[in-house]
Protein backbone atom coordinates (compact mmCIF):
# COMPACT_ATOMS: atom_id res chain seq x y z
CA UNK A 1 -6.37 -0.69 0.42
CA UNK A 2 -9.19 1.28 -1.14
CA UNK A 3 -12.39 -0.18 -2.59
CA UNK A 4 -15.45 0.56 -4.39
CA UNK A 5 -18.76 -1.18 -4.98
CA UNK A 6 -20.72 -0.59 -8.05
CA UNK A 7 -24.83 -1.10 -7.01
CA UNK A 8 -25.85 -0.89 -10.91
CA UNK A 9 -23.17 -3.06 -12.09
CA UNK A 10 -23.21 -5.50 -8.99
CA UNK A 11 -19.45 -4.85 -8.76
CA UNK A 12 -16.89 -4.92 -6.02
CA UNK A 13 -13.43 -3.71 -6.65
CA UNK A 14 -10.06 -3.68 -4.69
CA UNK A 15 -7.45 -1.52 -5.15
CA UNK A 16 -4.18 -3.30 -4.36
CA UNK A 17 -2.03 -0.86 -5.19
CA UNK A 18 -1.08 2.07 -7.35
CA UNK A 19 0.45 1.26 -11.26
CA UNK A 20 -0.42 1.35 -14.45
CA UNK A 21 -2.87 -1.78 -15.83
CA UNK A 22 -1.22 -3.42 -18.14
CA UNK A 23 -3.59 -6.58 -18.75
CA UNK A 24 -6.44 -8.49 -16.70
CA UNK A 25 -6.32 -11.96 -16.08
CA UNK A 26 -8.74 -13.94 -15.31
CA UNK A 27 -8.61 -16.73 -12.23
CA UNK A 28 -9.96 -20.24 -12.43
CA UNK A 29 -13.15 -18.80 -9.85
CA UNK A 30 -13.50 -16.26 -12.35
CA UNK A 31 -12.01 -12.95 -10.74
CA UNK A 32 -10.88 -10.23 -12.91
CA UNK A 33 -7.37 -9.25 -11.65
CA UNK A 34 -5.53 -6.12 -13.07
CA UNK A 35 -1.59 -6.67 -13.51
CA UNK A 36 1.01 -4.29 -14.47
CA UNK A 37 3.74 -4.63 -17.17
CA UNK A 38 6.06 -6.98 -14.03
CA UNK A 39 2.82 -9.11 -13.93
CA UNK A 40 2.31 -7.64 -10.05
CA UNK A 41 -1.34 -7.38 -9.20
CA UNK A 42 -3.00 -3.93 -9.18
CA UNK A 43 -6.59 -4.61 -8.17
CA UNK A 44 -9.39 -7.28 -8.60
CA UNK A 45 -12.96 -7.43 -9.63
CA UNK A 46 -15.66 -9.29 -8.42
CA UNK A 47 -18.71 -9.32 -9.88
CA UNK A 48 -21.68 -10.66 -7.64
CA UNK A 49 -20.05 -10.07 -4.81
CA UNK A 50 -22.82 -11.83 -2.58
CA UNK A 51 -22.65 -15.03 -4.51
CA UNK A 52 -20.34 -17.85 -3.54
CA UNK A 53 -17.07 -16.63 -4.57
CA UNK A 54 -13.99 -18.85 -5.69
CA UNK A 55 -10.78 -17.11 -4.65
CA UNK A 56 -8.48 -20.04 -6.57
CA UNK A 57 -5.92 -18.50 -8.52
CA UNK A 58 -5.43 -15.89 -6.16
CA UNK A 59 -3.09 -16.67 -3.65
CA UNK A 60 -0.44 -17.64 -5.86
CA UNK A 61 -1.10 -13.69 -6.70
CA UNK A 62 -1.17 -11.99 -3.57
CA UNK A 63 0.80 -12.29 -0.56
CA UNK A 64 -1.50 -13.68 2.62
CA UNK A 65 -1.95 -10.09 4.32
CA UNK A 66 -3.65 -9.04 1.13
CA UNK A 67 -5.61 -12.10 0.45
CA UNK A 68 -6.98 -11.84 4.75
CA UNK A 69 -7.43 -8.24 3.84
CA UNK A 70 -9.85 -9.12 0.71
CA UNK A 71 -11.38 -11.81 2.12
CA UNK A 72 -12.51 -9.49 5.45
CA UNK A 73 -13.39 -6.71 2.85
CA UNK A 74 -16.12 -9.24 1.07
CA UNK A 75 -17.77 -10.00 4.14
CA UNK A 76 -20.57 -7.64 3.96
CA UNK A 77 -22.02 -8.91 0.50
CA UNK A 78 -22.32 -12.83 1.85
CA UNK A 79 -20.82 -14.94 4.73
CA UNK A 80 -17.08 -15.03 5.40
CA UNK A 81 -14.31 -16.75 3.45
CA UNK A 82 -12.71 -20.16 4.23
CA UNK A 83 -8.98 -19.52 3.95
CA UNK A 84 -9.48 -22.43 1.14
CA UNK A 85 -11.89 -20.26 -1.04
CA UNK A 86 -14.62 -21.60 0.60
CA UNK A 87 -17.69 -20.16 2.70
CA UNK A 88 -17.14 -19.99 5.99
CA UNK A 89 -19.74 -20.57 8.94
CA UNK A 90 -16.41 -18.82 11.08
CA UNK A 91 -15.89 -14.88 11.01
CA UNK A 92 -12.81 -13.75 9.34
CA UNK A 93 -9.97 -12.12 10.91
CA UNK A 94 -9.33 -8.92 10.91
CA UNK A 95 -7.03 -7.18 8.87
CA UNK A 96 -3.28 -6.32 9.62
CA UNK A 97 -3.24 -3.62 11.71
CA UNK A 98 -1.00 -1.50 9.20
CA UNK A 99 -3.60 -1.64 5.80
CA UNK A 100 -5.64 1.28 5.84
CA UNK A 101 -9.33 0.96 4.32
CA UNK A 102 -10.98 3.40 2.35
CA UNK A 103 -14.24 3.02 0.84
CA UNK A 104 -14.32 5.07 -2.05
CA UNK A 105 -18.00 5.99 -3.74
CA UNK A 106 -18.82 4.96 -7.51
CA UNK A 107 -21.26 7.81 -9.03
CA UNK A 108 -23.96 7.15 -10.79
C-alpha cells in the first residue's frame, strides 16, 4: 500500500490499489473513498488526518487486512484507532506481514 501526505492541504491519502477512479463516495465519518466502475475501492482521503477520525462506512468497504493496515498507517498524525472507529489509548497492530508500505512524497 502506498501513501502520501499533503502538508499544505492537510491531506493523507491511501492507495489501495491500482484502477481507474470511477467515482468518490463519501462515508458517514466523512472519508473520501475512490471506487472503480465494479464499485471496488481504489484509495481514500482523509483530510485532517490528526483530528478524531470516524472510519464508519469503511469496513463494509475494505476487507480487515486493509482496514488494520490504514488504521496503523494513521497513527503518526494522532493516537491509534479503536477497531470500532474510535481513539484508542492501545497501540495498533501491525500490519500483515505481506503489505508493503511506501511513502510516496507530494511536491509542492
Amino acid at each position: 500500500m502506498r501513501w502520501t501526505y499533503d502538508t499544505q492541504a492537510d491531506a493523507f491519502y491511501a492507495y489501495v490499489r491500482t484502477a481507474p477512479i470511477d467515482r468518490q463516495v463519501e462515508t458517514p465519518g466523512g472519508l473520501i473513498v475512490d471506487v472503480d466502475a465494479n464499485g471496488e475501492v481504489v484509495g481514500i482521503e482523509v483530510l485532517s488526518p490528526g483530528r478524531d477520525v470516524d472510519f464508519t462506512g469503511l469496513t463494509d468497504l475494505l476487507d480487515a487486512t486493509t482496514l488494520r493496515t490504514l488504521r496503523f498507517l494513521m497513527q503518526p498524525f494522532g493516537r491509534p484507532m479503536a477497531a470500532n472507529g474510535g481513539r484508542s489509548s492501545q497501540p495498533t497492530p501491525e500490519p500483515e506481514a505481506d503489505f508493503q508500505l511506501e511513502r510516496v512524497a507530494v511536491s509542492a
